[in-house]
Protein backbone atom coordinates (compact mmCIF):
# COMPACT_ATOMS: atom_id res chain seq x y z
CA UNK A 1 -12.61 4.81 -2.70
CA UNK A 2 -13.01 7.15 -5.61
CA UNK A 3 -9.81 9.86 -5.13
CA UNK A 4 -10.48 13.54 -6.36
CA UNK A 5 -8.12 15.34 -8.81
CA UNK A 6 -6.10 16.43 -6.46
CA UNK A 7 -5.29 13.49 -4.67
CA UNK A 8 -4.35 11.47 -7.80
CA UNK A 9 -2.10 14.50 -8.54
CA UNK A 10 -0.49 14.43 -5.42
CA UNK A 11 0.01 10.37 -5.77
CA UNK A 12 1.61 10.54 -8.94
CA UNK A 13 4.18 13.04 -7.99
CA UNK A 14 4.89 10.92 -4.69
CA UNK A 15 5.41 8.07 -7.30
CA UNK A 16 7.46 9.96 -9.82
CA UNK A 17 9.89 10.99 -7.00
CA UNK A 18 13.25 9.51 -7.63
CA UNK A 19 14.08 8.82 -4.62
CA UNK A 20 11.14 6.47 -3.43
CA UNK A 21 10.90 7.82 -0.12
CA UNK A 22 9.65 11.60 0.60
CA UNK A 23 10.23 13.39 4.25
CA UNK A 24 7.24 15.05 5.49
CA UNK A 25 8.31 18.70 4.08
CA UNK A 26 8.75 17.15 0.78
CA UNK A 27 5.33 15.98 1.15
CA UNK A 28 3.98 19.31 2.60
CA UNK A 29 5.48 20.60 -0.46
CA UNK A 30 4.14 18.83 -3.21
CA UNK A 31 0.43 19.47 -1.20
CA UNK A 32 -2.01 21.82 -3.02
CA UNK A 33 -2.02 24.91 -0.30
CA UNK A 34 -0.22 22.65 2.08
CA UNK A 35 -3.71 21.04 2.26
CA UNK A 36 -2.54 17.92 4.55
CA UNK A 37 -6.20 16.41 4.89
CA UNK A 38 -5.40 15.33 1.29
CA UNK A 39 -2.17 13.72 2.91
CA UNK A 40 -4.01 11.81 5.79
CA UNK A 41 -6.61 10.56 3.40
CA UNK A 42 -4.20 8.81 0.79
CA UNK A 43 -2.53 7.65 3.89
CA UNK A 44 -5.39 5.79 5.69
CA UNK A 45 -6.84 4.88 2.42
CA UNK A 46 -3.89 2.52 2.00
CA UNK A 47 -2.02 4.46 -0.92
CA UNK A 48 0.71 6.16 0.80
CA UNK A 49 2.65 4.42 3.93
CA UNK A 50 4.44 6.10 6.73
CA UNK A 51 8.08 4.62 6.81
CA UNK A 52 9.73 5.43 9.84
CA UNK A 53 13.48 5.20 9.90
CA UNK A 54 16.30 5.70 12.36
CA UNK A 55 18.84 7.74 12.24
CA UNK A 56 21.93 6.38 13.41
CA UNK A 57 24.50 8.73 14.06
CA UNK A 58 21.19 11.00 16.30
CA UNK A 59 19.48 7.63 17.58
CA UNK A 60 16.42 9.95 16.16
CA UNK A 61 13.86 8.74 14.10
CA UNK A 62 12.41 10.21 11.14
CA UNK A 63 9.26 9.27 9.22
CA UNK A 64 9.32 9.23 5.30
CA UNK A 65 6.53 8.09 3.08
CA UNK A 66 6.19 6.19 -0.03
CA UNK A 67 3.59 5.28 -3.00
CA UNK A 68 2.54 1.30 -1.96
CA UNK A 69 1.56 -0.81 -4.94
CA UNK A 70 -2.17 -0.20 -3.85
CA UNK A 71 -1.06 3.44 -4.96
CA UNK A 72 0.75 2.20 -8.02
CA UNK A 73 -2.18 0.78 -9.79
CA UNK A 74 -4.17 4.22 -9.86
CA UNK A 75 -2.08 4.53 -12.69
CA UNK A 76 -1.68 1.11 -14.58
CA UNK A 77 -3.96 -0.18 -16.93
CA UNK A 78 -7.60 -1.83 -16.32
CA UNK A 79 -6.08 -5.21 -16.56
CA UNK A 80 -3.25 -4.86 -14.45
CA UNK A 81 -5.95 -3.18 -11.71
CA UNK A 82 -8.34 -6.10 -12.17
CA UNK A 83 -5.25 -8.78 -11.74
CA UNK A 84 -3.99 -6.60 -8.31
CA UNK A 85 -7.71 -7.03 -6.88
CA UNK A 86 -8.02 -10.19 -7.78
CA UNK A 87 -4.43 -11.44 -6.71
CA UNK A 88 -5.29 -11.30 -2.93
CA UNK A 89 -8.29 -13.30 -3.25
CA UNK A 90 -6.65 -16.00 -4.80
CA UNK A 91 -3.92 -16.16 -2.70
CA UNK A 92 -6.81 -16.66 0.19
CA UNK A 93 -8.68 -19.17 -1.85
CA UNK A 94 -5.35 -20.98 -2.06
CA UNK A 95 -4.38 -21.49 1.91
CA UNK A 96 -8.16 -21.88 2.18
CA UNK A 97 -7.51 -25.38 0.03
CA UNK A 98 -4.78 -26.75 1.56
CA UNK A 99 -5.96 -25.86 4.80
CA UNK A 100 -8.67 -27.95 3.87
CA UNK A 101 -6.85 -30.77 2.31
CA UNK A 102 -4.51 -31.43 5.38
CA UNK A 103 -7.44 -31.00 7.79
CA UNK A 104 -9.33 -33.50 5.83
CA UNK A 105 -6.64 -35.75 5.33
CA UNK A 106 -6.00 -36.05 9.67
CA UNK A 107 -9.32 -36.29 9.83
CA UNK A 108 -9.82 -39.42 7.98
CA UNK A 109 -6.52 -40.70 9.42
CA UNK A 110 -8.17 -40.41 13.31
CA UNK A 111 -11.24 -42.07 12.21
CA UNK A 112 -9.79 -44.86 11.26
């Protein structure tokens, strides 16, 4: 997904945020016109996540939200992007291997 102007805006002052974690008026704030369809679509587009946390002393919960590091490598550099893409695939190639390996392994062990 290529993100507008906006949106990267928005997703770099949700990162620069000190505290990590922004309430949903702190988001509505930092919204161009309070535009929250710029909100939903960094949310469902993986680079924002909805944190939802209790209260204790209200039993109430709350939902905050947070940059993931989908979200953190708008910003870092080509490389860095390229090795976050690439990291889940190996990862898969990986158990995809040894899954392989073991099933070959019993395999040979039954047919003997």
């Amino acid at each position: 997904m290529s993100m507008n102007r906006e949106e990267k805006e928005v997703l770099k002052k949700v990162m620069d945020n000190p505290s990590g974690l922004l309430c949903q008026s702190d988001l509505l704030n930092i919204l161009p016109n309070r535009n929250t369809k710029i909100s939903h679509s960094l949310i469902t587009s993986g680079y924002i996540e909805e944190v939802v946390r209790k209260i204790k002393a209200s039993q109430m919960e709350a939902t905050f939200y947070r940059i993931t590091e989908k979200g953190k490598m708008v910003f870092e550099p080509s490389l860095n992007r390229l090795w976050f893409w690439v990291k889940g695939d190996v990862r898969t190639i990986v158990v995809a291997t040894i899954t392989a390996l073991i099933v070959s392994v019993i395999s040979k062990v039954v047919s003997k």
